[in-house]
C-alpha atoms as a PDB file:
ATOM      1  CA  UNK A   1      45.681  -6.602  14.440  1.00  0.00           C
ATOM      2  CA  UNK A   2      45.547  -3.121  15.947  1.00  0.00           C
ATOM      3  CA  UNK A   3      42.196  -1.318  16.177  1.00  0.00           C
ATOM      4  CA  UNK A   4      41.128   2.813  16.190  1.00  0.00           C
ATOM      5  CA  UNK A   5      37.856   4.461  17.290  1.00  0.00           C
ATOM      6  CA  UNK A   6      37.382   7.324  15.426  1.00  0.00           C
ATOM      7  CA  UNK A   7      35.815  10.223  17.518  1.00  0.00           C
ATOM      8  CA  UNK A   8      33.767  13.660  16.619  1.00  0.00           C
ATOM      9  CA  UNK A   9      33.639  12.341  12.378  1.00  0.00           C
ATOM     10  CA  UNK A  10      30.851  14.436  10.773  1.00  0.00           C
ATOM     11  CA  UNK A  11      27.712  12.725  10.546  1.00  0.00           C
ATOM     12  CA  UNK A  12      27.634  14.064   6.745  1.00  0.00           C
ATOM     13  CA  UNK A  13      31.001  11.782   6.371  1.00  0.00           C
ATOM     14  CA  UNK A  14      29.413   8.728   8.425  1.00  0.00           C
ATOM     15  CA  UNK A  15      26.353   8.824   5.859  1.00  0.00           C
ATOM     16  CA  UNK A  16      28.307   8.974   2.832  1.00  0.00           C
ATOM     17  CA  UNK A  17      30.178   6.254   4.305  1.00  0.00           C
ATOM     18  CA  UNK A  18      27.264   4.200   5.270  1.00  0.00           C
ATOM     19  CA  UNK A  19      26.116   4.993   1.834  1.00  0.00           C
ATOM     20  CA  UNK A  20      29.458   3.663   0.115  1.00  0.00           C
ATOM     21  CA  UNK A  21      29.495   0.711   1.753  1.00  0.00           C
ATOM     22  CA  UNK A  22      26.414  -0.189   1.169  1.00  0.00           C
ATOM     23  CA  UNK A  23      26.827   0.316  -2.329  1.00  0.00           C
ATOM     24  CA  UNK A  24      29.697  -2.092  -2.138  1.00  0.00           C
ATOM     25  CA  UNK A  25      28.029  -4.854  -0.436  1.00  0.00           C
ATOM     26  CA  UNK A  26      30.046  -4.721   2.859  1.00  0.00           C
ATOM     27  CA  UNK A  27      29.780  -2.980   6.261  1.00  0.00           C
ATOM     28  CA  UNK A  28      30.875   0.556   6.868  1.00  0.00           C
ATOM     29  CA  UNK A  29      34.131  -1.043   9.031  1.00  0.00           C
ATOM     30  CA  UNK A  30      35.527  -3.028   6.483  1.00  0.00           C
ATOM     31  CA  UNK A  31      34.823   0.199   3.837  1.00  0.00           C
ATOM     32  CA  UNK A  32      36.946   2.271   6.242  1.00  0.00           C
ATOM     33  CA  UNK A  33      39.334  -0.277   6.363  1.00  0.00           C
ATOM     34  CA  UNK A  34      39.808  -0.053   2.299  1.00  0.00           C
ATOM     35  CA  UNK A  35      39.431   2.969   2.218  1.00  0.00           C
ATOM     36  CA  UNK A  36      42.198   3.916   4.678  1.00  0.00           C
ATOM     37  CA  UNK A  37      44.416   1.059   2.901  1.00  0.00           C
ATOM     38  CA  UNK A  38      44.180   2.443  -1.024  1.00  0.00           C
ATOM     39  CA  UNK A  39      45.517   5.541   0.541  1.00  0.00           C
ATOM     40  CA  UNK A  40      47.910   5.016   2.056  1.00  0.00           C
ATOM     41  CA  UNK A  41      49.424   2.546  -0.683  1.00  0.00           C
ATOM     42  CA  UNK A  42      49.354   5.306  -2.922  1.00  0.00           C
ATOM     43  CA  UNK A  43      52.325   7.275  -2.274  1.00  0.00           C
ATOM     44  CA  UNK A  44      54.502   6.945   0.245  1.00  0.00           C
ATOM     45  CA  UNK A  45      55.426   9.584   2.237  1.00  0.00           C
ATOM     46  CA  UNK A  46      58.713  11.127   1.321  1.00  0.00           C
ATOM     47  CA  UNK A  47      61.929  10.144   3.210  1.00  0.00           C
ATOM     48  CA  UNK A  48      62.883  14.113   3.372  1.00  0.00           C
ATOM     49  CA  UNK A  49      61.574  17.487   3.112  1.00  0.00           C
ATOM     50  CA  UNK A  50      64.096  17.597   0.327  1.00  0.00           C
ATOM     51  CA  UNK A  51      63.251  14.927  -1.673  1.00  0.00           C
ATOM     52  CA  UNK A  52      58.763  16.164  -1.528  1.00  0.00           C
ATOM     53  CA  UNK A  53      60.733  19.446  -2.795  1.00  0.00           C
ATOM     54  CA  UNK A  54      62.861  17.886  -5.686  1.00  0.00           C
ATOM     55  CA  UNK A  55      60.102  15.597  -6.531  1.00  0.00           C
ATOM     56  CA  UNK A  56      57.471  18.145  -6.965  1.00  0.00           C
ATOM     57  CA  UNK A  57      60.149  20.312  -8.832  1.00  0.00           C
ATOM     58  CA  UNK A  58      60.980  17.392 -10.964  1.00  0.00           C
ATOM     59  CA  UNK A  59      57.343  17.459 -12.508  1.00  0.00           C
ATOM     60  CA  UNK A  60      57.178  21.319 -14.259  1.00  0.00           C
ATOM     61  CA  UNK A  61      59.071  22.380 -17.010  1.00  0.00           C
ATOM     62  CA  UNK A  62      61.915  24.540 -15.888  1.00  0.00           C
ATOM     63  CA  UNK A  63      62.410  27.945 -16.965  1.00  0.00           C
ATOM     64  CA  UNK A  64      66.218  29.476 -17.087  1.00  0.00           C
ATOM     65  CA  UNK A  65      66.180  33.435 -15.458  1.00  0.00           C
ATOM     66  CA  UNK A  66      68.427  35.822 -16.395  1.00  0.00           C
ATOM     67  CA  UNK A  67      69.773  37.264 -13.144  1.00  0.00           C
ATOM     68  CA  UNK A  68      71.477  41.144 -13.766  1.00  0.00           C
ATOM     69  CA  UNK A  69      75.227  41.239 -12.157  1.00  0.00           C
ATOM     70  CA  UNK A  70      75.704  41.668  -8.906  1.00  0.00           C
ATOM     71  CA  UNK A  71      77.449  45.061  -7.680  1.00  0.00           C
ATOM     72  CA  UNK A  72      80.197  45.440  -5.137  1.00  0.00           C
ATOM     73  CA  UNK A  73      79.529  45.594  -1.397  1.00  0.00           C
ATOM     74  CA  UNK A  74      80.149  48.644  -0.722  1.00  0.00           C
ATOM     75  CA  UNK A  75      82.651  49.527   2.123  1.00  0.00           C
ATOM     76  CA  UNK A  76      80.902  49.615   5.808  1.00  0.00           C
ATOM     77  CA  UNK A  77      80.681  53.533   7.387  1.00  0.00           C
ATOM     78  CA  UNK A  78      83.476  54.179   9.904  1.00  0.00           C
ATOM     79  CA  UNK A  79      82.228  55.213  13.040  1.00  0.00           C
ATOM     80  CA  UNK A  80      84.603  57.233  15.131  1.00  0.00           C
ATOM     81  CA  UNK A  81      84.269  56.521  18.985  1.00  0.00           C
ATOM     82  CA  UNK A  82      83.454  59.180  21.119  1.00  0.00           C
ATOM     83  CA  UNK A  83      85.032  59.787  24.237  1.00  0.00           C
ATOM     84  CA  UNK A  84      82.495  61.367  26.858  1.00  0.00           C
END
């Protein structure tokens, strides 16, 4: 198994840490180490930037918009060249 030191953590997030593992019986280590694993079972990261975009889309209600036409491109200027 691989191992991490964890460097400059708050001491106000070591305390609540000592705290919570205290409160569940078990040593501040082996809280990280749920803690860290509830995570990240949670949700996967997405595979794509497209797919965290069409899932996050996915969950609001969608709204048609009436777009007005679109008008011709007008013609570019002609610029005459200039001989100097």
């Amino acid at each position: 198994m691989a191992s991490i030191t964890i460097r400059n953590l708050e001491d106000d997030i070591k305390q609540r840490l000592r705290v919570r593992a205290a409160e569940h019986g078990r040593s501040m280590e082996e809280e990280a180490r749920d803690i860290l694993r509830r995570v990240m079972s949670e949700n996967p990261p997405p595979r794509n930037l497209a797919a965290s975009i069409r899932s996050r889309i996915a969950k609001t209600d969608r709204v048609d918009i009436e777009l007005p036409d679109r008008e011709p491109i007008p013609e570019p200027p002609h610029l005459a060249r200039t001989r100097r």
